[in-house]
C-alpha atoms as a PDB file:
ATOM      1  CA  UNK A   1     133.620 105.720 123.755  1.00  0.00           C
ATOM      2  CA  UNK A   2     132.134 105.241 127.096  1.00  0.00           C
ATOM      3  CA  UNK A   3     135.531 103.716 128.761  1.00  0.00           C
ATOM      4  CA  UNK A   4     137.596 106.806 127.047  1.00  0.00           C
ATOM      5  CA  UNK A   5     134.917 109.611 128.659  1.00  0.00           C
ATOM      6  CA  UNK A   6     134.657 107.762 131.855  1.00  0.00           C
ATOM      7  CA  UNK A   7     137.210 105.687 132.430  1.00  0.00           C
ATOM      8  CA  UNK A   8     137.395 102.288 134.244  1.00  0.00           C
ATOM      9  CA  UNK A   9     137.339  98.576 133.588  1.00  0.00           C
ATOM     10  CA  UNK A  10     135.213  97.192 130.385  1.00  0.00           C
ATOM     11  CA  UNK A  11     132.979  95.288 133.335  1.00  0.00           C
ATOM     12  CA  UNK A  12     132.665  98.497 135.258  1.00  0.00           C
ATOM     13  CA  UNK A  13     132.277 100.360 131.954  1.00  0.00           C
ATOM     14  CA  UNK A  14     129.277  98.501 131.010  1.00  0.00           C
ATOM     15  CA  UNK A  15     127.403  98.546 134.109  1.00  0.00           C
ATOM     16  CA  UNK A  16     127.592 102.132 134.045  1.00  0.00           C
ATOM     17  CA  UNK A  17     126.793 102.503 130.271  1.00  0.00           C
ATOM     18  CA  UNK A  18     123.355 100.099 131.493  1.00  0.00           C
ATOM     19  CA  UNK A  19     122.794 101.942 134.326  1.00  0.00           C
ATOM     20  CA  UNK A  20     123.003 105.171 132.530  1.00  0.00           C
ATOM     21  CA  UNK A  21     120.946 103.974 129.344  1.00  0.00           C
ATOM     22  CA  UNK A  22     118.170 103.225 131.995  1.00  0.00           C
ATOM     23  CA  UNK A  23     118.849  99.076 131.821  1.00  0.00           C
ATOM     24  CA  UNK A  24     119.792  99.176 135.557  1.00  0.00           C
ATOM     25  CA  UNK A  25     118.084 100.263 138.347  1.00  0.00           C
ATOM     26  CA  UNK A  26     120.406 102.104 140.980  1.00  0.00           C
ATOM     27  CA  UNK A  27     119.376  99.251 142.866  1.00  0.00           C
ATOM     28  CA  UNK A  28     120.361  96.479 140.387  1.00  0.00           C
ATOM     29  CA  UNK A  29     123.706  98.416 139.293  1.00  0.00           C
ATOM     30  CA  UNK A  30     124.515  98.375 143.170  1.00  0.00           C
ATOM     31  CA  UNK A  31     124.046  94.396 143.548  1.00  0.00           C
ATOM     32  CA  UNK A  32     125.794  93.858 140.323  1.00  0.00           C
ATOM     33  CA  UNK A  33     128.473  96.059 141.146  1.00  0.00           C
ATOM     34  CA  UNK A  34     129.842  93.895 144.515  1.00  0.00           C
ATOM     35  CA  UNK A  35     130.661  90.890 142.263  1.00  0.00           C
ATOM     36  CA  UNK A  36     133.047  93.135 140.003  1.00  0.00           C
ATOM     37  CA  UNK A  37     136.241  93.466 141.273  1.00  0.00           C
ATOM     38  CA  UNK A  38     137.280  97.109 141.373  1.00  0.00           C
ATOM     39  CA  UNK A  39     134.242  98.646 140.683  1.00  0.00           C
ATOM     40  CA  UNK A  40     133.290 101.881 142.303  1.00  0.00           C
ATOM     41  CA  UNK A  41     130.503 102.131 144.071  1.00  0.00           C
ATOM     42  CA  UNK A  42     128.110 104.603 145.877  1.00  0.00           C
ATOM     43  CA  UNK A  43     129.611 105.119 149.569  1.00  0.00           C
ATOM     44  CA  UNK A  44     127.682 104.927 152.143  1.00  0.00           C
ATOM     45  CA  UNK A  45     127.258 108.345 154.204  1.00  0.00           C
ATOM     46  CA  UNK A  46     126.755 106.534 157.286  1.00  0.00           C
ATOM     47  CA  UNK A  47     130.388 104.944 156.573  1.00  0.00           C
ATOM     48  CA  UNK A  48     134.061 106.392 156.849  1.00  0.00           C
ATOM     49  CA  UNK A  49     135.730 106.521 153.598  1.00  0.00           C
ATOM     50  CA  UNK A  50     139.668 105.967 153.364  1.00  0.00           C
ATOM     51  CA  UNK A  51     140.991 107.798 149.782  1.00  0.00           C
ATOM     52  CA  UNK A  52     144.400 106.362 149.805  1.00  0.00           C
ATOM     53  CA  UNK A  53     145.350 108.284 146.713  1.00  0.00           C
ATOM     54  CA  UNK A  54     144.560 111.768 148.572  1.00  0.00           C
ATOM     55  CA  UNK A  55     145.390 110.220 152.019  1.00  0.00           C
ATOM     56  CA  UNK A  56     142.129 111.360 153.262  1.00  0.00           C
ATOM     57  CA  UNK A  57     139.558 109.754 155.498  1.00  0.00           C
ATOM     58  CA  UNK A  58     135.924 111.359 154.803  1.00  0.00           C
ATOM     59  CA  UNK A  59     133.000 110.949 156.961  1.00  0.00           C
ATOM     60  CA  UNK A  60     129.723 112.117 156.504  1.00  0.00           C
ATOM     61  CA  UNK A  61     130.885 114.516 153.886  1.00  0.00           C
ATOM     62  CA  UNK A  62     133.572 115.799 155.949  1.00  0.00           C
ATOM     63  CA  UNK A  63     137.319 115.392 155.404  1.00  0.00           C
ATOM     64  CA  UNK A  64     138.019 114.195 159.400  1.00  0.00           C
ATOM     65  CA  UNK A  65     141.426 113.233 159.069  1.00  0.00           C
ATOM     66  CA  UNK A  66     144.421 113.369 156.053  1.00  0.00           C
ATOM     67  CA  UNK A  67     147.416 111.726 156.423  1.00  0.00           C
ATOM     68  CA  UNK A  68     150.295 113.733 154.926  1.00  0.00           C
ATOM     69  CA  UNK A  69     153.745 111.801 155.708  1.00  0.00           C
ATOM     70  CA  UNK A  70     152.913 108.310 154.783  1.00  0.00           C
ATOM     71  CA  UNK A  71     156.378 106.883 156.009  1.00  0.00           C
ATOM     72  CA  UNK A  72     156.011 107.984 159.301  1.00  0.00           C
ATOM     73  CA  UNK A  73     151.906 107.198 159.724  1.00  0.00           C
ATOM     74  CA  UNK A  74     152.662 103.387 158.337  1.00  0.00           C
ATOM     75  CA  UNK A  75     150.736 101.957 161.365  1.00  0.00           C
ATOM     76  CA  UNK A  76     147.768 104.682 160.844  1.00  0.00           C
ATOM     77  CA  UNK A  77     147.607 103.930 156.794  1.00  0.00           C
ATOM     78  CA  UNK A  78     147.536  99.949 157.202  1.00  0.00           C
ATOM     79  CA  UNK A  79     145.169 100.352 160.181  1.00  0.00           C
ATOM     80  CA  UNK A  80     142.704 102.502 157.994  1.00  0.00           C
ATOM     81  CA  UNK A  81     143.411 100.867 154.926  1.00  0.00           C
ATOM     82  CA  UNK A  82     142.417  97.028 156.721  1.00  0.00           C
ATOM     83  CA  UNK A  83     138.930  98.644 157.334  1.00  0.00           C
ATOM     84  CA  UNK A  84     138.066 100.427 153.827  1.00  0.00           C
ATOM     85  CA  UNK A  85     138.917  96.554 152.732  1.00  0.00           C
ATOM     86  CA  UNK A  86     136.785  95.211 154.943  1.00  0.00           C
ATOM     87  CA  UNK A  87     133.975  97.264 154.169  1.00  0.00           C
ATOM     88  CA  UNK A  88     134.104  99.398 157.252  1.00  0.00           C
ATOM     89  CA  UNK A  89     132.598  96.629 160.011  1.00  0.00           C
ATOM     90  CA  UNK A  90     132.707  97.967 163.692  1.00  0.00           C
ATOM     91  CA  UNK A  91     136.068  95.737 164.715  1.00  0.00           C
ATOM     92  CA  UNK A  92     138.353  94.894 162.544  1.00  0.00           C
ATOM     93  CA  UNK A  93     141.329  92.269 163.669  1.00  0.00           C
ATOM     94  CA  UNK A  94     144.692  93.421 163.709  1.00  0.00           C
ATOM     95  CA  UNK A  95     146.381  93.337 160.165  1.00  0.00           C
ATOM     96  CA  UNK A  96     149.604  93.199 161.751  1.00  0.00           C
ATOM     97  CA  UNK A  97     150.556  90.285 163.994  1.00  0.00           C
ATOM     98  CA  UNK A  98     151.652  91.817 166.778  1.00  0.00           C
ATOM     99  CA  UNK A  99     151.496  90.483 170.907  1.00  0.00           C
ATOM    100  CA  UNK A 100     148.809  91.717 172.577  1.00  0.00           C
ATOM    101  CA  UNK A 101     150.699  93.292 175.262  1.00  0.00           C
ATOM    102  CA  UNK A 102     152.527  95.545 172.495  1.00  0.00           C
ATOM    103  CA  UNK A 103     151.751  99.306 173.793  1.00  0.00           C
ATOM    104  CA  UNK A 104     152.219 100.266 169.604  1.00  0.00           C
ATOM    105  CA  UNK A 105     148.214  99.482 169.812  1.00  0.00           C
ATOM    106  CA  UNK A 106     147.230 102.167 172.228  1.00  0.00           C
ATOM    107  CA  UNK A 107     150.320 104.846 170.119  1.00  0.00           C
ATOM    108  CA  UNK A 108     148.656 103.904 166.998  1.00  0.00           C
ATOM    109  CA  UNK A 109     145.264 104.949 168.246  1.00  0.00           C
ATOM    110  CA  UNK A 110     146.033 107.939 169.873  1.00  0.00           C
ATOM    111  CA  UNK A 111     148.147 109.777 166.836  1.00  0.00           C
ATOM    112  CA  UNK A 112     145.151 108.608 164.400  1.00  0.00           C
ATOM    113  CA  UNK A 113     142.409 110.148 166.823  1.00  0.00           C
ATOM    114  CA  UNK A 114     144.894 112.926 167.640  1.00  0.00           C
ATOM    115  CA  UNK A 115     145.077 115.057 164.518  1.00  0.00           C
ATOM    116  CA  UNK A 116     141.141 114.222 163.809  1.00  0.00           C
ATOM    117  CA  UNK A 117     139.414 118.006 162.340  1.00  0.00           C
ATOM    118  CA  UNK A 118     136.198 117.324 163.015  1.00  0.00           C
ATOM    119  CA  UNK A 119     135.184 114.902 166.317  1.00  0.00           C
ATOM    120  CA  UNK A 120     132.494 113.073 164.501  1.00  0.00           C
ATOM    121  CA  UNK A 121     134.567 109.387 164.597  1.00  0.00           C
ATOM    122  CA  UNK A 122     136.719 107.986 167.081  1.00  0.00           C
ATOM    123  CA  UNK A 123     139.245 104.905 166.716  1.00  0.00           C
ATOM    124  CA  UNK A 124     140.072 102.786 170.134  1.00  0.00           C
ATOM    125  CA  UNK A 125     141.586  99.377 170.597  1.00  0.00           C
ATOM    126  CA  UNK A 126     139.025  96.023 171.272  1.00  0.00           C
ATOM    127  CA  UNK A 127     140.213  96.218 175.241  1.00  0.00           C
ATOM    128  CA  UNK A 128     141.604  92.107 174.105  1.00  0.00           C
ATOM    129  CA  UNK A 129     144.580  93.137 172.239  1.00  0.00           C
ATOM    130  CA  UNK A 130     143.405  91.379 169.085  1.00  0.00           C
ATOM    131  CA  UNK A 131     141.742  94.921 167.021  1.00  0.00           C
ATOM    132  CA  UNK A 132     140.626  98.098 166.601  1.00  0.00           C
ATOM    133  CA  UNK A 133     137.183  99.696 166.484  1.00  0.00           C
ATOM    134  CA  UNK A 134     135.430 102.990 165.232  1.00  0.00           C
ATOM    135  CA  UNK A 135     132.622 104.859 166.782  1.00  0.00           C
ATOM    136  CA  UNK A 136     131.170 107.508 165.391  1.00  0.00           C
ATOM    137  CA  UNK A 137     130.245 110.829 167.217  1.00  0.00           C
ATOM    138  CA  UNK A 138     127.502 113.063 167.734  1.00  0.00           C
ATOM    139  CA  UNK A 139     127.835 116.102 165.732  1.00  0.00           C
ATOM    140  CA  UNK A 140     129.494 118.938 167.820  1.00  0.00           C
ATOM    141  CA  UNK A 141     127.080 121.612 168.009  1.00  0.00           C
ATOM    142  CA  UNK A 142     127.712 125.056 167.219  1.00  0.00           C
ATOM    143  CA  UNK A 143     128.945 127.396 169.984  1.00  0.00           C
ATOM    144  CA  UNK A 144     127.766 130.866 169.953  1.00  0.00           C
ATOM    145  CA  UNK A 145     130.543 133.131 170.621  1.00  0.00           C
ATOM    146  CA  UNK A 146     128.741 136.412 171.889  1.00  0.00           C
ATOM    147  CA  UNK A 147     130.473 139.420 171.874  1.00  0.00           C
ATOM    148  CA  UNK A 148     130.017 141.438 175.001  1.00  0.00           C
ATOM    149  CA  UNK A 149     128.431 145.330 174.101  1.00  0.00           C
ATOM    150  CA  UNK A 150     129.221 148.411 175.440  1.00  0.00           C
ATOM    151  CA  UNK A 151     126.841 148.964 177.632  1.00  0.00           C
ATOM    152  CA  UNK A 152     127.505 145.813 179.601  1.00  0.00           C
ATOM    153  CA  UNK A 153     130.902 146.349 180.022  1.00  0.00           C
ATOM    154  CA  UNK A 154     129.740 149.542 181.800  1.00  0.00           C
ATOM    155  CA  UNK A 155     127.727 148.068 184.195  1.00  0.00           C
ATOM    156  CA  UNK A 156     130.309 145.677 185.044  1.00  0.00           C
ATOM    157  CA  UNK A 157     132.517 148.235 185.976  1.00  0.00           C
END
């Protein structure tokens, strides 16, 4: 019943059914979970999420950038797909063979920064023409916009 309510596969099925039956610690169901193939697991806020079914990658809550013509953003959806694979590490080695004086490197990483909503993570090649790397960004604090009054437009005048 739990697999038809829930969904997933019979190993993922029963370490949630544990987990939820109190078996499992969050802890436990966490350590168990990386040697079960598929299994989904808590993300870590502190780590970019790539959701290649919606073609969006979430950060810190926050839907940063979505890809919406896959054809044409091949390089950007292999480049963000290699590091949701790899767990997210700083660098991540090129996934797709090319020289390292092919210019495609710098291209790629300035349309997958370019259309970024929210500047809280920034992509950039290694500087050795072997990878990539992600940063991530202060949060961009809130500019007041303040409407000027009446009365000082008079006394500007």
């Amino acid at each position: 019943m739990w697999k038809v309510a829930r969904g997933g596969t019979p190993d993922e099925v029963f370490l949630d059914a544990a987990h939820a039956l109190g078996l499992l610690t969050d802890q436990a169901r966490e350590s168990l979970a990386q040697f079960v193939p598929g299994t989904r697991r808590k993300k870590d806020p502190a780590r970019p999420c790539w959701n290649s079914e919606t073609r969006q990658l979430i950060y810190r809550g926050k839907v940063v950038r979505e890809v919406k013509r896959i054809r044409q953003a091949y390089n950007i959806v292999t480049i963000l797909q290699a590091f949701e694979t790899a767990g997210w590490p700083p660098r991540i080695d090129d996934s797709h063979g090319r020289k390292p004086s092919d210019e495609t490197w710098r291209r790629d990483m300035a349309n997958l920064n370019k259309l970024i909503r929210v500047p809280i993570i920034r992509f950039e090649c290694d500087g050795n023409g072997t990878g990539f790397l992600w940063k991530s960004l202060p949060l961009p604090r809130a500019t007041k916009v303040v409407k000027a009054t009446k009365a000082a437009k008079r006394r500007k005048k």
